[in-house]
PDB file of N, CA and C in Angstrom:
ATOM      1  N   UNK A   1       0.834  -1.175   0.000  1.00  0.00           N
ATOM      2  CA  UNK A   1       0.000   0.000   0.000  1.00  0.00           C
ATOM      3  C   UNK A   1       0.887   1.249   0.000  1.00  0.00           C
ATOM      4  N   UNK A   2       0.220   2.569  -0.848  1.00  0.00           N
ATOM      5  CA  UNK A   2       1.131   3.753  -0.788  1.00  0.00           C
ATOM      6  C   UNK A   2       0.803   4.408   0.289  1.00  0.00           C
ATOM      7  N   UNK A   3       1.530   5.241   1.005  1.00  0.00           N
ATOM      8  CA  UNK A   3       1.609   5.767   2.153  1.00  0.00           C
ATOM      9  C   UNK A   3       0.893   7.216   1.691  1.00  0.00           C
ATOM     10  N   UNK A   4       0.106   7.612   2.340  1.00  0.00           N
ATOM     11  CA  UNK A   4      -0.634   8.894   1.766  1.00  0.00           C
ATOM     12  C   UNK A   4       0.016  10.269   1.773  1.00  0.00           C
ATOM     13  N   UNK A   5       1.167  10.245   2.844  1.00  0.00           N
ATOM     14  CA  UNK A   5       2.428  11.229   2.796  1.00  0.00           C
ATOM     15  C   UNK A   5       3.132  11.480   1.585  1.00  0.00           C
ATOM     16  N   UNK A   6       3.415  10.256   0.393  1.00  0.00           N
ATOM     17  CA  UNK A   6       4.084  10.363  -0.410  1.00  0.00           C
ATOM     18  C   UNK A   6       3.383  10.925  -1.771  1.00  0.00           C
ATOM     19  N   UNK A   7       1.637  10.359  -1.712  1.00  0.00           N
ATOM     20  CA  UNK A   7       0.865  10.980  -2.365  1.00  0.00           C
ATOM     21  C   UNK A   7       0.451  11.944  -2.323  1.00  0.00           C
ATOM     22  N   UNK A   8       0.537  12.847  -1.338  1.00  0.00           N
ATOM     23  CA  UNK A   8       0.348  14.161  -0.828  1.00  0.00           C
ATOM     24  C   UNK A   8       1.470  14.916  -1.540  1.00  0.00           C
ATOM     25  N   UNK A   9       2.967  14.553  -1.187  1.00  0.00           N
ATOM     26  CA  UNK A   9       4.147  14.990  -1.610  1.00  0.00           C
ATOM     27  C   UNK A   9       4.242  15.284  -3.153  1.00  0.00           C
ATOM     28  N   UNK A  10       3.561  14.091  -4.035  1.00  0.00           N
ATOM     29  CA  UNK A  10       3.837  13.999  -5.344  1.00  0.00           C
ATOM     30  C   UNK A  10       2.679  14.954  -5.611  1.00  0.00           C
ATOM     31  N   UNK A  11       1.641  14.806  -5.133  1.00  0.00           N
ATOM     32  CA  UNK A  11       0.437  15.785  -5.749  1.00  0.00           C
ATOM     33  C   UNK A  11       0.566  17.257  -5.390  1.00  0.00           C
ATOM     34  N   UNK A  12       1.203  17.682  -4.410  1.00  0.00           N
ATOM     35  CA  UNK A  12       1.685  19.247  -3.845  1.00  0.00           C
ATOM     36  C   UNK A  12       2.923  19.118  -5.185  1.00  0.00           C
ATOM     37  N   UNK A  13       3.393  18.639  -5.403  1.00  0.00           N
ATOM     38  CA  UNK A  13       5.599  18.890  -6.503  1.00  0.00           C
ATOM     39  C   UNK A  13       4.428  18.942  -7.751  1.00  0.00           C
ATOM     40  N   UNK A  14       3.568  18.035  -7.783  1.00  0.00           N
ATOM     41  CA  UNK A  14       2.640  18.267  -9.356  1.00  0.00           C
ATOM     42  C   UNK A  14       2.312  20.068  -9.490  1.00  0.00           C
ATOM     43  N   UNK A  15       1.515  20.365  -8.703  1.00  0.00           N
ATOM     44  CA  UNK A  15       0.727  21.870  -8.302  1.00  0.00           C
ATOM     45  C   UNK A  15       1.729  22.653  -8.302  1.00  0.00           C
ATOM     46  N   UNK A  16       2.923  22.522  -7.563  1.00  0.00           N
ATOM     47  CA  UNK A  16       4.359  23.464  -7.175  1.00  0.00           C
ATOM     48  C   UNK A  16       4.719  23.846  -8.925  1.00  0.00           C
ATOM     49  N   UNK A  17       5.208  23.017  -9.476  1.00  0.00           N
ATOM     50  CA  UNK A  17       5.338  22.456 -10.978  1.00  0.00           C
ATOM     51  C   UNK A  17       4.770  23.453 -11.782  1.00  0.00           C
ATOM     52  N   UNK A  18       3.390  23.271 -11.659  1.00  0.00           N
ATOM     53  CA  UNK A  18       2.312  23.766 -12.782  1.00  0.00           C
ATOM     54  C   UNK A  18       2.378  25.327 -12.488  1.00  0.00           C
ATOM     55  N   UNK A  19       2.349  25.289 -11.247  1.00  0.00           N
ATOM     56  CA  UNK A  19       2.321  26.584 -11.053  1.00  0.00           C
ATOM     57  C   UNK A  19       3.541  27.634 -11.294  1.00  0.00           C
ATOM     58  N   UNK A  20       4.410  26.972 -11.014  1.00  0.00           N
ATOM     59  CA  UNK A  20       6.021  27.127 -11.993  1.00  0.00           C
ATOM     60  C   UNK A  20       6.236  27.602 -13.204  1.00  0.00           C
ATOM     61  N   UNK A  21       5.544  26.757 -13.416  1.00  0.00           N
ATOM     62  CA  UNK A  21       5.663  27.036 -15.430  1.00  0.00           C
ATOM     63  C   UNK A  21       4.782  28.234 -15.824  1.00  0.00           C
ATOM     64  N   UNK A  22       3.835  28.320 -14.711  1.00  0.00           N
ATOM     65  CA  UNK A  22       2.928  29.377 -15.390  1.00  0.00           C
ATOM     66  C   UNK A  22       3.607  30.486 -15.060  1.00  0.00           C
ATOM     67  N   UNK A  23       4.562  30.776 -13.509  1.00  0.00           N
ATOM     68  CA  UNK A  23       5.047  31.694 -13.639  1.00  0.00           C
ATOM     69  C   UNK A  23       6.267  32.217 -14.536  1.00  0.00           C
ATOM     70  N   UNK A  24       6.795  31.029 -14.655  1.00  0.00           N
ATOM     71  CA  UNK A  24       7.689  31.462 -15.533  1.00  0.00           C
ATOM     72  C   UNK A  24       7.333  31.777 -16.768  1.00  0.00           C
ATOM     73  N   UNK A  25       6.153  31.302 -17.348  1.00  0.00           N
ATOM     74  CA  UNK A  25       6.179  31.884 -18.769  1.00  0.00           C
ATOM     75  C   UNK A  25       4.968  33.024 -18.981  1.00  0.00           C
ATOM     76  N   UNK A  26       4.755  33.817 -18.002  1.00  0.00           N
ATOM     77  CA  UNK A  26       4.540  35.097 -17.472  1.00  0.00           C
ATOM     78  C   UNK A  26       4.788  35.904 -18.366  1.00  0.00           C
ATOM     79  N   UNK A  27       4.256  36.979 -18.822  1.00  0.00           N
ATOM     80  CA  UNK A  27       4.394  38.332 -19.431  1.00  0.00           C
ATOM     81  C   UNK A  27       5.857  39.061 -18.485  1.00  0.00           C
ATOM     82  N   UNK A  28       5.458  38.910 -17.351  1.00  0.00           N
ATOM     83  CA  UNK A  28       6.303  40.005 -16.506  1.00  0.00           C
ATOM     84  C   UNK A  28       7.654  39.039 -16.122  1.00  0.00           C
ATOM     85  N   UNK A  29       7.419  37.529 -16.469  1.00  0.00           N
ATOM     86  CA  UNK A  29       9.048  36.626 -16.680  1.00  0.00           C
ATOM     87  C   UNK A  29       9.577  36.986 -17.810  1.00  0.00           C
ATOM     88  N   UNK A  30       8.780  37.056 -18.655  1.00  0.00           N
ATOM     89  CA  UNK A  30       9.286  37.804 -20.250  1.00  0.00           C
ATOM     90  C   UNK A  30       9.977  38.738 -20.569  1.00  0.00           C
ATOM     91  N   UNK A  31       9.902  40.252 -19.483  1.00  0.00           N
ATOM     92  CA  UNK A  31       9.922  41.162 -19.029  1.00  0.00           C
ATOM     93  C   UNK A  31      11.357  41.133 -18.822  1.00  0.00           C
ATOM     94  N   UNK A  32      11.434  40.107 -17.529  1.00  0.00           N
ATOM     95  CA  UNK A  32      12.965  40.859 -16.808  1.00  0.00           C
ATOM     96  C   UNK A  32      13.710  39.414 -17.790  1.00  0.00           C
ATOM     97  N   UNK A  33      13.372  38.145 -18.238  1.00  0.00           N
ATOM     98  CA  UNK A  33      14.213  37.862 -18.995  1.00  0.00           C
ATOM     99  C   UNK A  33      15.119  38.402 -20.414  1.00  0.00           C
ATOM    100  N   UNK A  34      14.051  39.377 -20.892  1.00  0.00           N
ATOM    101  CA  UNK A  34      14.792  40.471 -21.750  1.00  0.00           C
ATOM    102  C   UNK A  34      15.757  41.293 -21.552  1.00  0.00           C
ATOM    103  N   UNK A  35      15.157  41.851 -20.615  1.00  0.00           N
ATOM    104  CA  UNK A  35      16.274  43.177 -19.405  1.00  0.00           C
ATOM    105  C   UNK A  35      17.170  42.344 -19.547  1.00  0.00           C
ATOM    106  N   UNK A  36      17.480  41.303 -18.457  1.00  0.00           N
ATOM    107  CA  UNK A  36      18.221  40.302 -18.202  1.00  0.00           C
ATOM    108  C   UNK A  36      19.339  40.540 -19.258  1.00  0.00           C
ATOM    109  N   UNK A  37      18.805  39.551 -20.345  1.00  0.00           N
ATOM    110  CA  UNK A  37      19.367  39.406 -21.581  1.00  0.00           C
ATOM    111  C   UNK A  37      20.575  40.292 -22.238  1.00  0.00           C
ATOM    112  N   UNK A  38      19.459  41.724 -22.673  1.00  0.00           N
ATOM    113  CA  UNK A  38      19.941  42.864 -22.658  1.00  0.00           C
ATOM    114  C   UNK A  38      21.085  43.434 -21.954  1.00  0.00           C
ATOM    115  N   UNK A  39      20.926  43.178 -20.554  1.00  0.00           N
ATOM    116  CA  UNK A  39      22.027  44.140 -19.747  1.00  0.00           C
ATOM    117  C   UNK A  39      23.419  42.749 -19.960  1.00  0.00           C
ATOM    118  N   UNK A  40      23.366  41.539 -20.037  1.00  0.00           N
ATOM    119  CA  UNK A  40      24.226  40.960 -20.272  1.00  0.00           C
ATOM    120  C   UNK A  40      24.817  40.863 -22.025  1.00  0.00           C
ATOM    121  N   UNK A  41      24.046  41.406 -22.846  1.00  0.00           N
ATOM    122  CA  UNK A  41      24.456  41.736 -24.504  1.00  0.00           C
ATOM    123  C   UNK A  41      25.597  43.366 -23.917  1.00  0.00           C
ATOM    124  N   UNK A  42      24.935  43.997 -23.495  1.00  0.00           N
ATOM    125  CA  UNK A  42      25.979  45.328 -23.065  1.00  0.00           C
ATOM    126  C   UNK A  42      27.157  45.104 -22.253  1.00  0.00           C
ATOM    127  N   UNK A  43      27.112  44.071 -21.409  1.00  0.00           N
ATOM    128  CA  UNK A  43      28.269  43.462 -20.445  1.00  0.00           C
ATOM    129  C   UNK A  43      29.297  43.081 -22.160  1.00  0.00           C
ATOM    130  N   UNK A  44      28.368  42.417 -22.517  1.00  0.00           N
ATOM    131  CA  UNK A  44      30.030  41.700 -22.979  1.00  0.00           C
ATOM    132  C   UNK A  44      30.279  42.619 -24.492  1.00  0.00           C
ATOM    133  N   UNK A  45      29.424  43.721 -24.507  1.00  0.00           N
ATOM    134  CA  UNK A  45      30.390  44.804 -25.245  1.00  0.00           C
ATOM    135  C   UNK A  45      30.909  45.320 -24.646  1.00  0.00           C
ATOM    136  N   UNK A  46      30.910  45.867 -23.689  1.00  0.00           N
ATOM    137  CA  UNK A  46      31.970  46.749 -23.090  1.00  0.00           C
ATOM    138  C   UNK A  46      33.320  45.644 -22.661  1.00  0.00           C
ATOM    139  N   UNK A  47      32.973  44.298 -22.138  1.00  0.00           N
ATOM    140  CA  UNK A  47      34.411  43.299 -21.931  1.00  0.00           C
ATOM    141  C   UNK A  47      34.784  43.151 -23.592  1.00  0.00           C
ATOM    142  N   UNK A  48      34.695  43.091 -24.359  1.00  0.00           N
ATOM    143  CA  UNK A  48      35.308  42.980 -26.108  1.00  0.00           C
ATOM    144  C   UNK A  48      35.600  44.181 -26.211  1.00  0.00           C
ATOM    145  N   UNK A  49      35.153  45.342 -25.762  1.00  0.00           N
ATOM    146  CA  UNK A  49      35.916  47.036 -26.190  1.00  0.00           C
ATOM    147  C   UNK A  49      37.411  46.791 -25.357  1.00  0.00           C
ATOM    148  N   UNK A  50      36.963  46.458 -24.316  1.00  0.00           N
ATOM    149  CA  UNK A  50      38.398  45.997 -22.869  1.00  0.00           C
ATOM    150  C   UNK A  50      39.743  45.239 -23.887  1.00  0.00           C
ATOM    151  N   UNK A  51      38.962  44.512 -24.181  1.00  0.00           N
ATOM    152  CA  UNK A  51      40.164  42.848 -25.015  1.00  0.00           C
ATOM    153  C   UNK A  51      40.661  43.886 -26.290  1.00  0.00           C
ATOM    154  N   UNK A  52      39.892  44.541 -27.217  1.00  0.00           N
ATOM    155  CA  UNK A  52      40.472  44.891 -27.931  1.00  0.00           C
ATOM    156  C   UNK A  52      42.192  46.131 -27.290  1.00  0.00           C
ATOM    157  N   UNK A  53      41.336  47.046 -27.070  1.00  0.00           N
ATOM    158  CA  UNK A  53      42.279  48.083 -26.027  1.00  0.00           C
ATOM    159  C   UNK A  53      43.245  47.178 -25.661  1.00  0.00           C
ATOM    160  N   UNK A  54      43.498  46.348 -24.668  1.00  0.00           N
ATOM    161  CA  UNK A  54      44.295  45.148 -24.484  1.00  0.00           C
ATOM    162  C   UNK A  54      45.518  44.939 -25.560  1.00  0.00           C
ATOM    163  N   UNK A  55      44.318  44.119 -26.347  1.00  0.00           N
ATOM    164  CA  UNK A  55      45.190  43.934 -27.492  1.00  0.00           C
ATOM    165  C   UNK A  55      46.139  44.779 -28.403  1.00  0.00           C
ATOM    166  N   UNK A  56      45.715  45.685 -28.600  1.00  0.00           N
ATOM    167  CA  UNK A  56      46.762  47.015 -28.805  1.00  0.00           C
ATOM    168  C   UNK A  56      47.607  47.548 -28.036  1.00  0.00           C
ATOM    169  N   UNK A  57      47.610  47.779 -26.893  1.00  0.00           N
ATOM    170  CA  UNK A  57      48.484  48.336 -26.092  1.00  0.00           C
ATOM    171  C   UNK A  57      49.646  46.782 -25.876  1.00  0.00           C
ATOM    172  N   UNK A  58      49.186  45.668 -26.180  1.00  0.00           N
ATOM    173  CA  UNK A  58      50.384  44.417 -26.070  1.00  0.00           C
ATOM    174  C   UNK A  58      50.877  44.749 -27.638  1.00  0.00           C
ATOM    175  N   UNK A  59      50.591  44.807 -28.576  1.00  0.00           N
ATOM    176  CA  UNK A  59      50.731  44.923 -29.667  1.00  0.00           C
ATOM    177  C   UNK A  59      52.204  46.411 -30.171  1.00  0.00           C
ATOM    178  N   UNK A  60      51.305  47.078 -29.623  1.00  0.00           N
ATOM    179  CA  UNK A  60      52.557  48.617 -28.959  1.00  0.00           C
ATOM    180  C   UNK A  60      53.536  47.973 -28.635  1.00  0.00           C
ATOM    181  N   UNK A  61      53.230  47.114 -27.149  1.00  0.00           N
ATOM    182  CA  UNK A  61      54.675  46.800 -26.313  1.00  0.00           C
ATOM    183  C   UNK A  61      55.664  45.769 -26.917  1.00  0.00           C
ATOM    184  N   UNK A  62      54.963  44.785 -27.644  1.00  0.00           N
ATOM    185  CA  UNK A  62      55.860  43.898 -28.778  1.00  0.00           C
ATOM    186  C   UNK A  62      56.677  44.861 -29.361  1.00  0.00           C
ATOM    187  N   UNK A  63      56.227  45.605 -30.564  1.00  0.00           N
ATOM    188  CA  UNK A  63      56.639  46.258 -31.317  1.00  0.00           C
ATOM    189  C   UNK A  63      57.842  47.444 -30.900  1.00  0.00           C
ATOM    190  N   UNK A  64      57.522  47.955 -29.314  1.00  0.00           N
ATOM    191  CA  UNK A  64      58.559  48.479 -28.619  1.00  0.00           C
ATOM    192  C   UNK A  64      59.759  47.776 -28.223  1.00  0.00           C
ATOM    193  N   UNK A  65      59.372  46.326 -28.498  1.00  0.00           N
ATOM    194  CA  UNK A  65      60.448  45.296 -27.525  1.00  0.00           C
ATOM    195  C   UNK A  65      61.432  44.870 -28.348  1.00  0.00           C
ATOM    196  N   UNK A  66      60.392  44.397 -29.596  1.00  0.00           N
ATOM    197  CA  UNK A  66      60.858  44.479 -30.818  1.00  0.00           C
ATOM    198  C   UNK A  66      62.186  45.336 -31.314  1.00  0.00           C
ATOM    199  N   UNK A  67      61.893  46.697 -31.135  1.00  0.00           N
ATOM    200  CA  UNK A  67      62.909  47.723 -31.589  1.00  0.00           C
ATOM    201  C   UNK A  67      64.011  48.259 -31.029  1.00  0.00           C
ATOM    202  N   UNK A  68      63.505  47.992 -29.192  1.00  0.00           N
ATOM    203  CA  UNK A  68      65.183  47.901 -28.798  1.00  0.00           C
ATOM    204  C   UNK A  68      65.465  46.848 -28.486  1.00  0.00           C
ATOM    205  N   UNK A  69      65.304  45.526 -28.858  1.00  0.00           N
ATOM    206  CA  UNK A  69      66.414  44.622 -29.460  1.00  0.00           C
ATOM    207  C   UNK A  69      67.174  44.843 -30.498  1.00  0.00           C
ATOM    208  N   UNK A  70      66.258  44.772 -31.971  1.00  0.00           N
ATOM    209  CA  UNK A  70      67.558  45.712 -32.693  1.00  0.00           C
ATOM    210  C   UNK A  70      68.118  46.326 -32.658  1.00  0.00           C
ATOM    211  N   UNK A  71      67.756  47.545 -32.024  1.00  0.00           N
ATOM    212  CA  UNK A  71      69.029  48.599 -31.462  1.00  0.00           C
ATOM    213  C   UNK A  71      69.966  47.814 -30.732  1.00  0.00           C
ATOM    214  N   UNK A  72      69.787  46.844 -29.359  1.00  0.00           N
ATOM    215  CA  UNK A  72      71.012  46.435 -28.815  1.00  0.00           C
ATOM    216  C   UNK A  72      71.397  45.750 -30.054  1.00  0.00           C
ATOM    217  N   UNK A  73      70.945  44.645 -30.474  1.00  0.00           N
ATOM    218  CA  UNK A  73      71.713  43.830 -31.306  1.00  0.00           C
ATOM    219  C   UNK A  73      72.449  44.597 -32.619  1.00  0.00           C
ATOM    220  N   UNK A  74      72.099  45.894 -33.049  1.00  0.00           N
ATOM    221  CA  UNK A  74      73.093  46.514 -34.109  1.00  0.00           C
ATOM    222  C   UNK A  74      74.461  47.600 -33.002  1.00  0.00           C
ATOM    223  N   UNK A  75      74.271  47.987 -31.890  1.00  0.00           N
ATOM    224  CA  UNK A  75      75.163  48.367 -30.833  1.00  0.00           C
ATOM    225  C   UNK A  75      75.818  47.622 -30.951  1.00  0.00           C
ATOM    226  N   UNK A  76      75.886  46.128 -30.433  1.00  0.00           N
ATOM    227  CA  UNK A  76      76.390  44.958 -30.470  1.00  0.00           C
ATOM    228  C   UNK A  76      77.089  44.829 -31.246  1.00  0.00           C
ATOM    229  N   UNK A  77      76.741  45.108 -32.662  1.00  0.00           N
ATOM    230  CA  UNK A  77      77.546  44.644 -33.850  1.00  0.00           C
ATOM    231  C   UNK A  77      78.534  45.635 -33.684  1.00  0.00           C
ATOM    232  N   UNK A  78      78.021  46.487 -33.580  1.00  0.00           N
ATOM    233  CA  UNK A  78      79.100  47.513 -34.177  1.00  0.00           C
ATOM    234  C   UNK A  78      80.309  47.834 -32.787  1.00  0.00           C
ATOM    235  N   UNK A  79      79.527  47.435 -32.020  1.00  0.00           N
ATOM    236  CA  UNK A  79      81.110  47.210 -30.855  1.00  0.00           C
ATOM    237  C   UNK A  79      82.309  46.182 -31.111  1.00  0.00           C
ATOM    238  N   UNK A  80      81.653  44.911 -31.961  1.00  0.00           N
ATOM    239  CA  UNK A  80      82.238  43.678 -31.618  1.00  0.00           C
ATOM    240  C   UNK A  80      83.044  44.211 -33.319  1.00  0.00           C
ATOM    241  N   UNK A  81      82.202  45.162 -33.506  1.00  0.00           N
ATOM    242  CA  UNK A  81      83.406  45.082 -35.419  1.00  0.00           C
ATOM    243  C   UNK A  81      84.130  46.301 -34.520  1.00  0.00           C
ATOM    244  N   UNK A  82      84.129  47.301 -33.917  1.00  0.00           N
ATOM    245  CA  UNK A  82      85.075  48.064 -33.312  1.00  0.00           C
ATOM    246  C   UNK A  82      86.032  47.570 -32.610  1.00  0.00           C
ATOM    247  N   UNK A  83      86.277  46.384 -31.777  1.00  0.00           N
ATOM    248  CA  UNK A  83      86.903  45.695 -31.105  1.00  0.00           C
ATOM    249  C   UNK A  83      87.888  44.824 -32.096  1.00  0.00           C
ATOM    250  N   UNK A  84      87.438  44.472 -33.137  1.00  0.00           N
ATOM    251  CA  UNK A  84      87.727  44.113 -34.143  1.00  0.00           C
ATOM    252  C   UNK A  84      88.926  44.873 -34.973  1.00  0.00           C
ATOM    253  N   UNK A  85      88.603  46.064 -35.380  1.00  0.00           N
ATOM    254  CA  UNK A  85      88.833  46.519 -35.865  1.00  0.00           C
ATOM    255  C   UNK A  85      90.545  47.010 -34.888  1.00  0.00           C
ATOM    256  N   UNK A  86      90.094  47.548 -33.353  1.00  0.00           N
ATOM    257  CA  UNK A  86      91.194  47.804 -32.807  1.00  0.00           C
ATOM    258  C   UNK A  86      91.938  46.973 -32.376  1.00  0.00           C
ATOM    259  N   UNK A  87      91.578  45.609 -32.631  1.00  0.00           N
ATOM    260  CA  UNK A  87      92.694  44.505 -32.497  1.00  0.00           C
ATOM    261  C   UNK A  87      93.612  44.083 -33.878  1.00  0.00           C
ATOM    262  N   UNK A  88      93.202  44.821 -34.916  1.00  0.00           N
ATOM    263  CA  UNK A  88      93.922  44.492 -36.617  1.00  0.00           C
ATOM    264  C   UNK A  88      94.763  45.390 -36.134  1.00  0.00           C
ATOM    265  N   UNK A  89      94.588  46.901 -35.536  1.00  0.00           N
ATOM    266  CA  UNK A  89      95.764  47.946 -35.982  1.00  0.00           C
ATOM    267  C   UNK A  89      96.543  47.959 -34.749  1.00  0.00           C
ATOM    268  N   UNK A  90      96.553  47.148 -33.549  1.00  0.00           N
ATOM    269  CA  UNK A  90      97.708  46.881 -32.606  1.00  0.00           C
ATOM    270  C   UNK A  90      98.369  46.079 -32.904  1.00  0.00           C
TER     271      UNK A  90
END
Protein backbone atom coordinates (compact mmCIF):
# COMPACT_ATOMS: atom_id res chain seq x y z
CA UNK A 1 0.00 0.00 0.00
CA UNK A 2 1.13 3.75 -0.79
CA UNK A 3 1.61 5.77 2.15
CA UNK A 4 -0.63 8.89 1.77
CA UNK A 5 2.43 11.23 2.80
CA UNK A 6 4.08 10.36 -0.41
CA UNK A 7 0.87 10.98 -2.37
CA UNK A 8 0.35 14.16 -0.83
CA UNK A 9 4.15 14.99 -1.61
CA UNK A 10 3.84 14.00 -5.34
CA UNK A 11 0.44 15.78 -5.75
CA UNK A 12 1.68 19.25 -3.84
CA UNK A 13 5.60 18.89 -6.50
CA UNK A 14 2.64 18.27 -9.36
CA UNK A 15 0.73 21.87 -8.30
CA UNK A 16 4.36 23.46 -7.17
CA UNK A 17 5.34 22.46 -10.98
CA UNK A 18 2.31 23.77 -12.78
CA UNK A 19 2.32 26.58 -11.05
CA UNK A 20 6.02 27.13 -11.99
CA UNK A 21 5.66 27.04 -15.43
CA UNK A 22 2.93 29.38 -15.39
CA UNK A 23 5.05 31.69 -13.64
CA UNK A 24 7.69 31.46 -15.53
CA UNK A 25 6.18 31.88 -18.77
CA UNK A 26 4.54 35.10 -17.47
CA UNK A 27 4.39 38.33 -19.43
CA UNK A 28 6.30 40.00 -16.51
CA UNK A 29 9.05 36.63 -16.68
CA UNK A 30 9.29 37.80 -20.25
CA UNK A 31 9.92 41.16 -19.03
CA UNK A 32 12.96 40.86 -16.81
CA UNK A 33 14.21 37.86 -18.99
CA UNK A 34 14.79 40.47 -21.75
CA UNK A 35 16.27 43.18 -19.40
CA UNK A 36 18.22 40.30 -18.20
CA UNK A 37 19.37 39.41 -21.58
CA UNK A 38 19.94 42.86 -22.66
CA UNK A 39 22.03 44.14 -19.75
CA UNK A 40 24.23 40.96 -20.27
CA UNK A 41 24.46 41.74 -24.50
CA UNK A 42 25.98 45.33 -23.07
CA UNK A 43 28.27 43.46 -20.44
CA UNK A 44 30.03 41.70 -22.98
CA UNK A 45 30.39 44.80 -25.25
CA UNK A 46 31.97 46.75 -23.09
CA UNK A 47 34.41 43.30 -21.93
CA UNK A 48 35.31 42.98 -26.11
CA UNK A 49 35.92 47.04 -26.19
CA UNK A 50 38.40 46.00 -22.87
CA UNK A 51 40.16 42.85 -25.02
CA UNK A 52 40.47 44.89 -27.93
CA UNK A 53 42.28 48.08 -26.03
CA UNK A 54 44.30 45.15 -24.48
CA UNK A 55 45.19 43.93 -27.49
CA UNK A 56 46.76 47.01 -28.80
CA UNK A 57 48.48 48.34 -26.09
CA UNK A 58 50.38 44.42 -26.07
CA UNK A 59 50.73 44.92 -29.67
CA UNK A 60 52.56 48.62 -28.96
CA UNK A 61 54.67 46.80 -26.31
CA UNK A 62 55.86 43.90 -28.78
CA UNK A 63 56.64 46.26 -31.32
CA UNK A 64 58.56 48.48 -28.62
CA UNK A 65 60.45 45.30 -27.53
CA UNK A 66 60.86 44.48 -30.82
CA UNK A 67 62.91 47.72 -31.59
CA UNK A 68 65.18 47.90 -28.80
CA UNK A 69 66.41 44.62 -29.46
CA UNK A 70 67.56 45.71 -32.69
CA UNK A 71 69.03 48.60 -31.46
CA UNK A 72 71.01 46.44 -28.82
CA UNK A 73 71.71 43.83 -31.31
CA UNK A 74 73.09 46.51 -34.11
CA UNK A 75 75.16 48.37 -30.83
CA UNK A 76 76.39 44.96 -30.47
CA UNK A 77 77.55 44.64 -33.85
CA UNK A 78 79.10 47.51 -34.18
CA UNK A 79 81.11 47.21 -30.85
CA UNK A 80 82.24 43.68 -31.62
CA UNK A 81 83.41 45.08 -35.42
CA UNK A 82 85.08 48.06 -33.31
CA UNK A 83 86.90 45.70 -31.11
CA UNK A 84 87.73 44.11 -34.14
CA UNK A 85 88.83 46.52 -35.87
CA UNK A 86 91.19 47.80 -32.81
CA UNK A 87 92.69 44.51 -32.50
CA UNK A 88 93.92 44.49 -36.62
CA UNK A 89 95.76 47.95 -35.98
CA UNK A 90 97.71 46.88 -32.61
Amino acid sequence: MIPVGKIALFVGGTLFGSAGLKLLGSEDARKVYTHVTAAVLRCKDEIMRDVENVQENCSDILADAKAINEARTAKKAEEEAAFIEDGEQA
